[in-house]
C-alpha atoms as a PDB file:
ATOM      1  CA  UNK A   1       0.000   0.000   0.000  1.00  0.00           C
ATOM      2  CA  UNK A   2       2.854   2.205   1.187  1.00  0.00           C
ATOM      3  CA  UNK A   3       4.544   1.672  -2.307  1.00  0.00           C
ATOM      4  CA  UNK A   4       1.586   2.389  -4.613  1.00  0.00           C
ATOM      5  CA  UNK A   5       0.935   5.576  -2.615  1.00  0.00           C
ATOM      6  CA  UNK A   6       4.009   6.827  -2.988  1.00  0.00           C
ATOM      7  CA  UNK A   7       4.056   5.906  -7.154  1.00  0.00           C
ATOM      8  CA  UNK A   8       1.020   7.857  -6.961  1.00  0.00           C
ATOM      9  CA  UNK A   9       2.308  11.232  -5.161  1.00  0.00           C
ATOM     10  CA  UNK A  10       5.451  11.288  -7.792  1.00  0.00           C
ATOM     11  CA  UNK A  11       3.289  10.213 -10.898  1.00  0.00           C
ATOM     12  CA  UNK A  12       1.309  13.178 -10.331  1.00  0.00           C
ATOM     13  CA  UNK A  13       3.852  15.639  -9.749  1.00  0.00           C
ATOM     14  CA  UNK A  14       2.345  16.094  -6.000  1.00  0.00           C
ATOM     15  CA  UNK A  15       5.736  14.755  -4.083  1.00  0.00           C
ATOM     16  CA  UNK A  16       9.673  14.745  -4.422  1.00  0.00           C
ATOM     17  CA  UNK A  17      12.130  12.638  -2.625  1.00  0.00           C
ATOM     18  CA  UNK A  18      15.439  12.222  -2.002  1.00  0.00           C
ATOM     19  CA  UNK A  19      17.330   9.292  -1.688  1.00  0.00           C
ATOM     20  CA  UNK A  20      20.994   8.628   0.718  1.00  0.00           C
ATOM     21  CA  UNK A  21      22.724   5.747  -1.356  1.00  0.00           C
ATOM     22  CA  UNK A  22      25.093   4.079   0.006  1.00  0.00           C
ATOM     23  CA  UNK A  23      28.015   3.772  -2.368  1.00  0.00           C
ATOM     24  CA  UNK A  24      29.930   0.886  -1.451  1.00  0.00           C
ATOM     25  CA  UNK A  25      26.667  -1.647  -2.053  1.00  0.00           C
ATOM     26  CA  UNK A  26      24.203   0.725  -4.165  1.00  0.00           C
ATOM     27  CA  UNK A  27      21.965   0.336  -1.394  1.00  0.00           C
ATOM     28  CA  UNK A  28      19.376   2.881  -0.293  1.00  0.00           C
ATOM     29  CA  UNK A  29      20.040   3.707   3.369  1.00  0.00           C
ATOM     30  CA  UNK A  30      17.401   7.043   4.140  1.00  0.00           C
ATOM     31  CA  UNK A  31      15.353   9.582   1.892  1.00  0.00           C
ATOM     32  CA  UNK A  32      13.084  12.314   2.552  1.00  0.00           C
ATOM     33  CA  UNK A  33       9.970  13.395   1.134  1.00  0.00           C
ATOM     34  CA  UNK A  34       8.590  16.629  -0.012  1.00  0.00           C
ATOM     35  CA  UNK A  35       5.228  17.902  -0.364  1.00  0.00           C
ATOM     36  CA  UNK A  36       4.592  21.004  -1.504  1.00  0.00           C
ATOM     37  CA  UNK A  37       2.320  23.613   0.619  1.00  0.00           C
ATOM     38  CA  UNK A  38       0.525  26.593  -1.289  1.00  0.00           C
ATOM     39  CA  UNK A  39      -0.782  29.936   0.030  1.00  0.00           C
ATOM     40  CA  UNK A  40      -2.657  32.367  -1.724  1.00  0.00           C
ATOM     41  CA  UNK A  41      -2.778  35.017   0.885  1.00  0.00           C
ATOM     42  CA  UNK A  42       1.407  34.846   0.401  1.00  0.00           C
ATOM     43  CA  UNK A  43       1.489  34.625  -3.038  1.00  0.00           C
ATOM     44  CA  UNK A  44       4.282  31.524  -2.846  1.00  0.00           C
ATOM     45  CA  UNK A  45       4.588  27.192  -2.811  1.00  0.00           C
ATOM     46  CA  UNK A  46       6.567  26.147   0.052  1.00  0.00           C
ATOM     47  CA  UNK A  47       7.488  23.057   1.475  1.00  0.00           C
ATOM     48  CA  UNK A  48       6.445  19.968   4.355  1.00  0.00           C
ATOM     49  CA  UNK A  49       9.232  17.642   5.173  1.00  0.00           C
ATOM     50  CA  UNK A  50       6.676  14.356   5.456  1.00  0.00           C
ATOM     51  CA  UNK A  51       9.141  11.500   5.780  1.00  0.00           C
ATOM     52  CA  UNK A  52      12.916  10.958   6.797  1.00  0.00           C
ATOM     53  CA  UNK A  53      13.982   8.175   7.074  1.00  0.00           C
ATOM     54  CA  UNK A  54      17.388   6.915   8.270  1.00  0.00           C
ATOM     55  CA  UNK A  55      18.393   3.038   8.062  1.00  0.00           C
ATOM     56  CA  UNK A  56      19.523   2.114  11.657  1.00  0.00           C
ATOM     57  CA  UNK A  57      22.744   0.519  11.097  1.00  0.00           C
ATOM     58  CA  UNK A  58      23.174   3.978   9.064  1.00  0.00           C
ATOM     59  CA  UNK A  59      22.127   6.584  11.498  1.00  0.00           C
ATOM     60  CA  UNK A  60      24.718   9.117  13.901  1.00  0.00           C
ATOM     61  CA  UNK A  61      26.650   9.707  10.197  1.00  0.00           C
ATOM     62  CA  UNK A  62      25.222  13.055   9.239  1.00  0.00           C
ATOM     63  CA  UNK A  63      22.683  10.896   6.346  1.00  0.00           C
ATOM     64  CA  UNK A  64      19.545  12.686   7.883  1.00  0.00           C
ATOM     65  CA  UNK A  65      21.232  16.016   8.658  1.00  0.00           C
ATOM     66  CA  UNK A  66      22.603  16.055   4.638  1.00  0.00           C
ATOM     67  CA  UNK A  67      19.087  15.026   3.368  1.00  0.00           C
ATOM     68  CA  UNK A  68      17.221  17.810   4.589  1.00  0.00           C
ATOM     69  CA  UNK A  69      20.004  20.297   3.999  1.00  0.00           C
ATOM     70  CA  UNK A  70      19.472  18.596   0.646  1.00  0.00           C
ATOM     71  CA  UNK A  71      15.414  18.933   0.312  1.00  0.00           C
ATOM     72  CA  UNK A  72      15.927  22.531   1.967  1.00  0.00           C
ATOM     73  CA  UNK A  73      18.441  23.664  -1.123  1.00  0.00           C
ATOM     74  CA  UNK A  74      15.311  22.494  -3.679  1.00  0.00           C
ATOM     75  CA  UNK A  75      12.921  24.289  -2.045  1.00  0.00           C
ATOM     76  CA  UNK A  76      15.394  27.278  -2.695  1.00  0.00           C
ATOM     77  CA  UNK A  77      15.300  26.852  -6.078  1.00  0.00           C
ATOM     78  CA  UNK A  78      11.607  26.698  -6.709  1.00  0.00           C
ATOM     79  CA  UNK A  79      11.508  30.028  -4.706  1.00  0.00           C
ATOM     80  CA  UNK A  80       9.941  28.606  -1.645  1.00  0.00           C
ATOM     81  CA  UNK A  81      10.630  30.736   1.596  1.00  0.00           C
ATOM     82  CA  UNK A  82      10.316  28.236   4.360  1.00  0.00           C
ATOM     83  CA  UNK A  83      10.310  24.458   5.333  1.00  0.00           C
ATOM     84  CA  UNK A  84       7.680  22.895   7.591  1.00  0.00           C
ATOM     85  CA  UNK A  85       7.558  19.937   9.687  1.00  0.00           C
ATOM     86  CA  UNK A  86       6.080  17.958  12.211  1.00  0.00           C
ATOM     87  CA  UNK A  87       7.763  15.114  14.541  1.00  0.00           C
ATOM     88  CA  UNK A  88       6.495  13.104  17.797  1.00  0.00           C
ATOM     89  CA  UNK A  89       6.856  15.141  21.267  1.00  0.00           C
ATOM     90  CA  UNK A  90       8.963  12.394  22.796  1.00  0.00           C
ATOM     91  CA  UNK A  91      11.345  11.826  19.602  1.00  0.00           C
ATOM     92  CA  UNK A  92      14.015  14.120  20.877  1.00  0.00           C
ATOM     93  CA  UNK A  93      16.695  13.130  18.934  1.00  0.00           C
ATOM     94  CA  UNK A  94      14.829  14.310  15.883  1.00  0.00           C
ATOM     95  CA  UNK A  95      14.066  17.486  17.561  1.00  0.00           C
ATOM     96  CA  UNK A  96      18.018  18.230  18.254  1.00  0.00           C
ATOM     97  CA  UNK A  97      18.460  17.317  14.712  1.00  0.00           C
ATOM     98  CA  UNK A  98      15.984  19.986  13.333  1.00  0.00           C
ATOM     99  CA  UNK A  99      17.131  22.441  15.666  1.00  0.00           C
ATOM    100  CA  UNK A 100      20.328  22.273  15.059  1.00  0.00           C
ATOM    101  CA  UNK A 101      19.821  22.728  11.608  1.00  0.00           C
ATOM    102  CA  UNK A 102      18.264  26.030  12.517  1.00  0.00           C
ATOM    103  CA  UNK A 103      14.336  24.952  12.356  1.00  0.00           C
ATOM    104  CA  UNK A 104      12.201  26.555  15.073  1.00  0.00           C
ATOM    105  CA  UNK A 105       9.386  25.344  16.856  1.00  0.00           C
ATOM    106  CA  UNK A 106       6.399  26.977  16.135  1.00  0.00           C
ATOM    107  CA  UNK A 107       3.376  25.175  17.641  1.00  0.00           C
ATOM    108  CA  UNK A 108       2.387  21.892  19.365  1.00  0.00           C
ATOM    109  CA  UNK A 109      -0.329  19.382  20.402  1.00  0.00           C
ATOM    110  CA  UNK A 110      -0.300  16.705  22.498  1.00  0.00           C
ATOM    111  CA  UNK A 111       1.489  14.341  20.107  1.00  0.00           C
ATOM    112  CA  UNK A 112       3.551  16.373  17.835  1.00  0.00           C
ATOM    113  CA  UNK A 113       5.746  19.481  17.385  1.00  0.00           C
ATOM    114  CA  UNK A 114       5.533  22.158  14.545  1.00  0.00           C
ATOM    115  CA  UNK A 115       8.565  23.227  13.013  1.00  0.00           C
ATOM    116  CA  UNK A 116       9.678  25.505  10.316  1.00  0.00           C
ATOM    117  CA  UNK A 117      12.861  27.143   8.644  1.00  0.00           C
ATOM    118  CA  UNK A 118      12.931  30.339   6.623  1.00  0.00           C
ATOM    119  CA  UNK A 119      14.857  29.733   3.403  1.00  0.00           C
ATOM    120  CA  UNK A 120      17.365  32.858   2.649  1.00  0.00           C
ATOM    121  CA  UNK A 121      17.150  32.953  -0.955  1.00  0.00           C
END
């Protein structure tokens, strides 16, 4: 199910991802994914990180950390001025990740954490 809704998102233009390959074996070890987020009132497409993804046996290497500096430089290029994202309120490693990349929290609920990055163009 997982798959065909994915093929789905990218056949219709409505997702991007990027994949962390690992050279040695040509193995995918993490990606993120990309949805795009319109508003009319600010004229502009931005962007939700959805999905990242890190293999285990891959993870404390910088993997995560380079794909979202990686989906962040895209969303540069198609003139988007921030990055949005959501993760759990008890998955703190993610949220030292994010925030050391420079994302900042905007809101919460009981299970999850807003975040979002302005984009310097």
């Amino acid at each position: 199910m997982a798959k065909a809704f994915i093929d789905e998102r990218l056949q219709q233009n409505e997702s991007i991802i990027f994949v962390a390959i690992d050279t040695d074996n040509q193995q995918a070890i993490g990606f993120t994914q990309l949805y795009p987020k319109y508003s009319s009132v600010r004229l502009s497409k931005n962007w939700i990180l959805n999905d990242l993804y890190v293999d285990a046996d891959c993870r404390k290497q910088g993997i995560g950390e380079k794909l979202i500096k990686t989906a962040m430089e895209f969303a540069k290029t198609t003139g988007a001025t921030f990055v949005q994202l959501e993760t759990a309120v008890d998955n703190y490693t993610a949220q030292h990740l994010y925030e050391s990349i420079g994302f900042v929290k905007q809101a919460n609920d009981e299970n999850f954490f807003l975040y979002k990055i302005v984009l310097n163009s």
